[in-house]
N, C-alpha and C. Protein backbone atom coordinates (compact mmCIF):
# COMPACT_ATOMS: atom_id res chain seq x y z
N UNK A 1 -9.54 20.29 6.29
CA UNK A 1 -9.21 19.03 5.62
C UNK A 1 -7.96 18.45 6.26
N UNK A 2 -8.00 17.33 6.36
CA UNK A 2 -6.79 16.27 7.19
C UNK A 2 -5.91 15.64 6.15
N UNK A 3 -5.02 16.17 5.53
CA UNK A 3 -4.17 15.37 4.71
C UNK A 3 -2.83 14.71 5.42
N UNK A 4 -1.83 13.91 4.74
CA UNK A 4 -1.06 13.26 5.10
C UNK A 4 -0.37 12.63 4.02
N UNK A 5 1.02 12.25 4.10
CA UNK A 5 2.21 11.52 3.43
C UNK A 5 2.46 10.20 4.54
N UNK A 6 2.59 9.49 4.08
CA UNK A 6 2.92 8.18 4.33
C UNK A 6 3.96 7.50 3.72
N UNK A 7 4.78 6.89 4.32
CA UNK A 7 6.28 6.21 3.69
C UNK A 7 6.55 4.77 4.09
N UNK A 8 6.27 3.76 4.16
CA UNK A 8 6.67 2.43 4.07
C UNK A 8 7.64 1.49 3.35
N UNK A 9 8.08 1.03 4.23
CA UNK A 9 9.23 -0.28 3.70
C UNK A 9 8.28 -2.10 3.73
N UNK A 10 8.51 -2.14 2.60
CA UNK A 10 7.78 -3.34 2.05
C UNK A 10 8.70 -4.30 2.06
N UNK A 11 9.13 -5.45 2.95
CA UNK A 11 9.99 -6.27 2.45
C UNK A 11 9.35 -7.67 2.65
N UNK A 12 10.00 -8.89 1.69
CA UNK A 12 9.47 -10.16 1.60
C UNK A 12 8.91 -10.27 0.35
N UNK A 13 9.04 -9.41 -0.56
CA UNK A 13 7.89 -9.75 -2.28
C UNK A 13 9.01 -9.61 -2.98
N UNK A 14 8.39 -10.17 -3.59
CA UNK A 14 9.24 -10.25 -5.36
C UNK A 14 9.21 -8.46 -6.00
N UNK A 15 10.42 -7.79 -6.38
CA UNK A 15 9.82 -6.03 -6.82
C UNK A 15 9.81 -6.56 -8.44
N UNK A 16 8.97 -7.04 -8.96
CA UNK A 16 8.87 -6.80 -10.51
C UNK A 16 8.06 -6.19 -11.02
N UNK A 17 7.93 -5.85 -12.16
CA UNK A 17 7.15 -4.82 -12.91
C UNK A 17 5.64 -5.12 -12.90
N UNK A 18 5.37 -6.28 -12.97
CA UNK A 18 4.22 -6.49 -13.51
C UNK A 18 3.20 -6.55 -11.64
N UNK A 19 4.21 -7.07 -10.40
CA UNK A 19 3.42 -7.03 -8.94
C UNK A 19 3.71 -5.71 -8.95
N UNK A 20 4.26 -4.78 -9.27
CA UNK A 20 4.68 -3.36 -9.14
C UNK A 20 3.07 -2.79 -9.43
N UNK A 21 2.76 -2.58 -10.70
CA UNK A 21 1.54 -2.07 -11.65
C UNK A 21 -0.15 -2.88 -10.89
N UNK A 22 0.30 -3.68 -10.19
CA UNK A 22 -1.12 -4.67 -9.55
C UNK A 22 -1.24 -3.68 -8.09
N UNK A 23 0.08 -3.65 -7.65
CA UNK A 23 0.19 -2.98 -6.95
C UNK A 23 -0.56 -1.95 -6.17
N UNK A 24 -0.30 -0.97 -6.95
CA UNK A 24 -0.57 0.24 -7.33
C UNK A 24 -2.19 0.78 -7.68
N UNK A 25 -2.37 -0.32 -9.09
CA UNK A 25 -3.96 -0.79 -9.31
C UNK A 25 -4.74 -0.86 -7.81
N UNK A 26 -4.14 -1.56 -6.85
CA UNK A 26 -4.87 -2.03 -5.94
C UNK A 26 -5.23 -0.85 -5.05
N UNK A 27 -3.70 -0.40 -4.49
CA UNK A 27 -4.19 1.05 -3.94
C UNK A 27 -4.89 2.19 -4.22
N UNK A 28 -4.93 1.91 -5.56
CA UNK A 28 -5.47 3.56 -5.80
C UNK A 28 -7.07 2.96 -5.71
N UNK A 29 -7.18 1.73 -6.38
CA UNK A 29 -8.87 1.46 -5.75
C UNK A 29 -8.92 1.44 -4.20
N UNK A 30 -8.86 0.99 -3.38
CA UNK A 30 -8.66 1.06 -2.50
C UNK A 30 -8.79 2.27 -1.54
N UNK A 31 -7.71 3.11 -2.20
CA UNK A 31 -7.72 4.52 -1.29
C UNK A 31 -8.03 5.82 -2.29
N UNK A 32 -9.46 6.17 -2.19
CA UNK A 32 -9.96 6.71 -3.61
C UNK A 32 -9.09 7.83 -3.43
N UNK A 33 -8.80 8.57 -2.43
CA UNK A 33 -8.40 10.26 -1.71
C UNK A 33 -7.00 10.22 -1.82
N UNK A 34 -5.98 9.19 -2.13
CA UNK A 34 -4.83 9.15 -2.07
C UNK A 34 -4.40 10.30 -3.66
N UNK A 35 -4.05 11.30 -3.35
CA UNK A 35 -3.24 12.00 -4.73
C UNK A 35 -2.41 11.29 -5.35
N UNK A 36 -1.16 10.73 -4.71
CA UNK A 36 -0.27 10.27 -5.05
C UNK A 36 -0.06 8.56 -4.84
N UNK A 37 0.47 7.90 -5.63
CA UNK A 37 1.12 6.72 -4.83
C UNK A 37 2.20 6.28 -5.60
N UNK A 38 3.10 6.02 -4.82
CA UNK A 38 4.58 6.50 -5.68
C UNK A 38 5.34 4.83 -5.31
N UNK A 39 5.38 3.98 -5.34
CA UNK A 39 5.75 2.32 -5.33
C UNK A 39 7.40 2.06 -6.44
N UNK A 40 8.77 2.13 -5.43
CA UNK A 40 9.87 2.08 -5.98
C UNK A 40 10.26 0.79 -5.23
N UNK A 41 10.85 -0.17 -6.55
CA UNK A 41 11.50 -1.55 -6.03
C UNK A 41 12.96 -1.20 -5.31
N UNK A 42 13.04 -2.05 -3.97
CA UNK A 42 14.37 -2.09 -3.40
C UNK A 42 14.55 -3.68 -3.26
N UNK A 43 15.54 -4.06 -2.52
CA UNK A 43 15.73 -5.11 -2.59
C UNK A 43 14.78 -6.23 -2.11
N UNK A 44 14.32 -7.18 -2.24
CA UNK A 44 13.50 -8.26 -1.71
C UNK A 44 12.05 -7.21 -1.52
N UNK A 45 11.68 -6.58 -2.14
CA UNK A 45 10.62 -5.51 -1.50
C UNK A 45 10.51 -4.29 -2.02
N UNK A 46 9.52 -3.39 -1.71
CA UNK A 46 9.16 -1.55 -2.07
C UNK A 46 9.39 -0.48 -1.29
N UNK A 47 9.86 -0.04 -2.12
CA UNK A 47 9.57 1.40 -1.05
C UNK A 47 8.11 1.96 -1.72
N UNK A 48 7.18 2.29 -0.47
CA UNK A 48 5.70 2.90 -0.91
C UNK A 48 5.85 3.99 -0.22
N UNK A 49 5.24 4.84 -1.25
CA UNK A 49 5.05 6.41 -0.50
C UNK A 49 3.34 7.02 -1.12
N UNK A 50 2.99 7.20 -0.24
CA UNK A 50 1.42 7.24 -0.14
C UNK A 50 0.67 8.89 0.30
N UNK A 51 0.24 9.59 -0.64
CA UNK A 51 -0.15 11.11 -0.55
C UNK A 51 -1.29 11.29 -0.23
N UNK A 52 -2.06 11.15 0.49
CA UNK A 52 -3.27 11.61 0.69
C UNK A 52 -4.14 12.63 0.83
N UNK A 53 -4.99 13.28 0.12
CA UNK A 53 -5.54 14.69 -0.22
C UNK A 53 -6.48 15.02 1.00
N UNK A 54 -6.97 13.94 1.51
CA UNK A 54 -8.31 13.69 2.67
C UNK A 54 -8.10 12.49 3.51
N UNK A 55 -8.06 12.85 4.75
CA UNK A 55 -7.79 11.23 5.46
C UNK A 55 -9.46 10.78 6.25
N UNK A 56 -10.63 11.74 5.49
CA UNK A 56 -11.80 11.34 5.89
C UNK A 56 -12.22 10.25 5.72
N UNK A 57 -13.13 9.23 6.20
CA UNK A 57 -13.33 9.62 7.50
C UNK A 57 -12.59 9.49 8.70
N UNK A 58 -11.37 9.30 8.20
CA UNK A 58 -10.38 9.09 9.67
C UNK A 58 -9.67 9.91 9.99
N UNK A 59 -9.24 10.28 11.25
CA UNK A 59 -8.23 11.26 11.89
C UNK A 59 -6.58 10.84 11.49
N UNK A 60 -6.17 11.77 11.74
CA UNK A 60 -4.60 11.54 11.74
C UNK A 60 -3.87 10.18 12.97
N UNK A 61 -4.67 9.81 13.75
CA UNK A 61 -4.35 8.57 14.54
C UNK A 61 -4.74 7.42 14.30
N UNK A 62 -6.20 7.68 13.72
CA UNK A 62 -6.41 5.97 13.29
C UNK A 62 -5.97 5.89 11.88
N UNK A 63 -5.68 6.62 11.09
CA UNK A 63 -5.62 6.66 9.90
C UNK A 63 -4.48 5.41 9.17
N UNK A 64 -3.46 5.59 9.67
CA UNK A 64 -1.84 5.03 9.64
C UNK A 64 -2.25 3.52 10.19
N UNK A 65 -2.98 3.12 11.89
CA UNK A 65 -3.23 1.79 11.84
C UNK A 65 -3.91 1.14 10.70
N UNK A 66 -5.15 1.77 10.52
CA UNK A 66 -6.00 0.73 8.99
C UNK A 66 -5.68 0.86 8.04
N UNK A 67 -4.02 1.20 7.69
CA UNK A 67 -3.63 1.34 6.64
C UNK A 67 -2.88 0.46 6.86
N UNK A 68 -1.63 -0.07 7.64
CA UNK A 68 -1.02 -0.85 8.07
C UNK A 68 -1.41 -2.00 8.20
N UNK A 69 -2.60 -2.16 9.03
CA UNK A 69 -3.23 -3.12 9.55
C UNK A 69 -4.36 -4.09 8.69
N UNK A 70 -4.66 -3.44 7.32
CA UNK A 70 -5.92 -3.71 6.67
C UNK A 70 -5.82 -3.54 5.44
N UNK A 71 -5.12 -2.66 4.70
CA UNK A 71 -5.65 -2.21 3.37
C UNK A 71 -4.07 -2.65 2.97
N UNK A 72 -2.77 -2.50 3.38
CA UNK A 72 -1.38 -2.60 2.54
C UNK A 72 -1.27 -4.37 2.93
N UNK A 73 -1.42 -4.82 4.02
CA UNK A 73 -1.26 -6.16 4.20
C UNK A 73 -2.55 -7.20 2.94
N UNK A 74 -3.99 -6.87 2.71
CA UNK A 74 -4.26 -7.28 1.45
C UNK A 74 -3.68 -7.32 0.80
N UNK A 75 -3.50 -5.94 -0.06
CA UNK A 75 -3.02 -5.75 -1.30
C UNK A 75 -1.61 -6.49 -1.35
N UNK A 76 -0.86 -6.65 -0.56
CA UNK A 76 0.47 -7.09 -0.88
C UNK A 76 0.29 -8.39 -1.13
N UNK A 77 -0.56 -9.02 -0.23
CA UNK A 77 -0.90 -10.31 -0.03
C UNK A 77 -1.79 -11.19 -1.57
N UNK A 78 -2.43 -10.10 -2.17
CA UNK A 78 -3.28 -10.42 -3.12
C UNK A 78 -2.92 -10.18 -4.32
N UNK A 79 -1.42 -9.41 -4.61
CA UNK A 79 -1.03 -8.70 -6.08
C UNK A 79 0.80 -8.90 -5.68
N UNK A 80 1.14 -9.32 -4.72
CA UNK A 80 2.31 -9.72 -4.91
C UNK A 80 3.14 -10.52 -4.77
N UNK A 81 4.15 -11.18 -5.34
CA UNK A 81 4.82 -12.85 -4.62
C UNK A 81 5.44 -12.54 -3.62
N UNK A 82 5.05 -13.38 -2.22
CA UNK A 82 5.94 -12.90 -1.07
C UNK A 82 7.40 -14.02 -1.66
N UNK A 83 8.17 -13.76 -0.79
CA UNK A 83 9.69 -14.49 -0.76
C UNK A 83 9.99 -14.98 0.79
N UNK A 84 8.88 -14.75 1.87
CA UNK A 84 8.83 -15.47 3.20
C UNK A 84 8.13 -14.44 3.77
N UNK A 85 7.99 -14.40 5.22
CA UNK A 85 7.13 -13.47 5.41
C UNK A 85 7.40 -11.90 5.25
N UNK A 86 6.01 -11.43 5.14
CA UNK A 86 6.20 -9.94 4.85
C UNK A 86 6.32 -8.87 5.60
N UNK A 87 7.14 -7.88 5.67
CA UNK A 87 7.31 -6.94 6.89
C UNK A 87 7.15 -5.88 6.06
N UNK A 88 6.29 -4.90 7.27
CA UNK A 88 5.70 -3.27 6.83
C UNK A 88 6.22 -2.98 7.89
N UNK A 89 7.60 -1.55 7.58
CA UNK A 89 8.08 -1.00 8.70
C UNK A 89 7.67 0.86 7.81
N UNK A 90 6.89 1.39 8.91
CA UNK A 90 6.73 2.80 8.67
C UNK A 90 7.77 3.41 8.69
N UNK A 91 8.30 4.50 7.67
CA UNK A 91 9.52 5.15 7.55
C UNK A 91 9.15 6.55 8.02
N UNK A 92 8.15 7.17 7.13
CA UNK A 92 7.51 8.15 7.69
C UNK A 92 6.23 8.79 7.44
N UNK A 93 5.66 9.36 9.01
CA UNK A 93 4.61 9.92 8.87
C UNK A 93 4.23 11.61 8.86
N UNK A 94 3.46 11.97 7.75
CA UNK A 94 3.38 13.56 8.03
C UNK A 94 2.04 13.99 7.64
N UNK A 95 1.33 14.52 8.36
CA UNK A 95 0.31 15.12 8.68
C UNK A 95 0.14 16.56 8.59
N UNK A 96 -0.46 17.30 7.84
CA UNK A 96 -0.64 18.44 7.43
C UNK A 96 -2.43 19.19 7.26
């Protein structure tokens, strides 16, 4: 089994409670295999930390692009107020 932790910096949204909880909603539909998803407001933005039990069907290399690239840029886009544009900077990746 291919698991993994994931850590992202979310900046450009509004962090309130209620885009916080849509959030979250969104990912966990989204990423059925994720154990965890842990979404803390920082300034202008989140810190997301993302647990994954199974990264099937993807490997540990593509896994992190279509997450980046496809599934966190929706959801942010669809459940949260940006404040100008939005930046996803990976903090960290771990693979286990």
């Amino acid at each position: 089994m291919n698991r993994g932790t994931l850590k992202y910096l979310v900046k450009g949204v509004r962090p309130d409670r209620e885009s916080r909880q849509d959030l979250h909603r969104e990912l966990t539909d989204n990423l059925p295999n994720a154990s965890s998803i842990v979404i803390l407001p920082v300034v202008q933005g989140y810190s997301l930390e993302i647990e994954m039990a199974d990264l099937a069907p993807f490997t540990s290399v593509s896994f992190e692009p279509y997450l980046s690239e496809h599934v966190l840029p929706e959801a942010v886009a669809i459940r949260c107020e940006t404040l100008g544009p939005v930046q996803l900077e990976l903090l960290k990746a771990r693979y286990y």
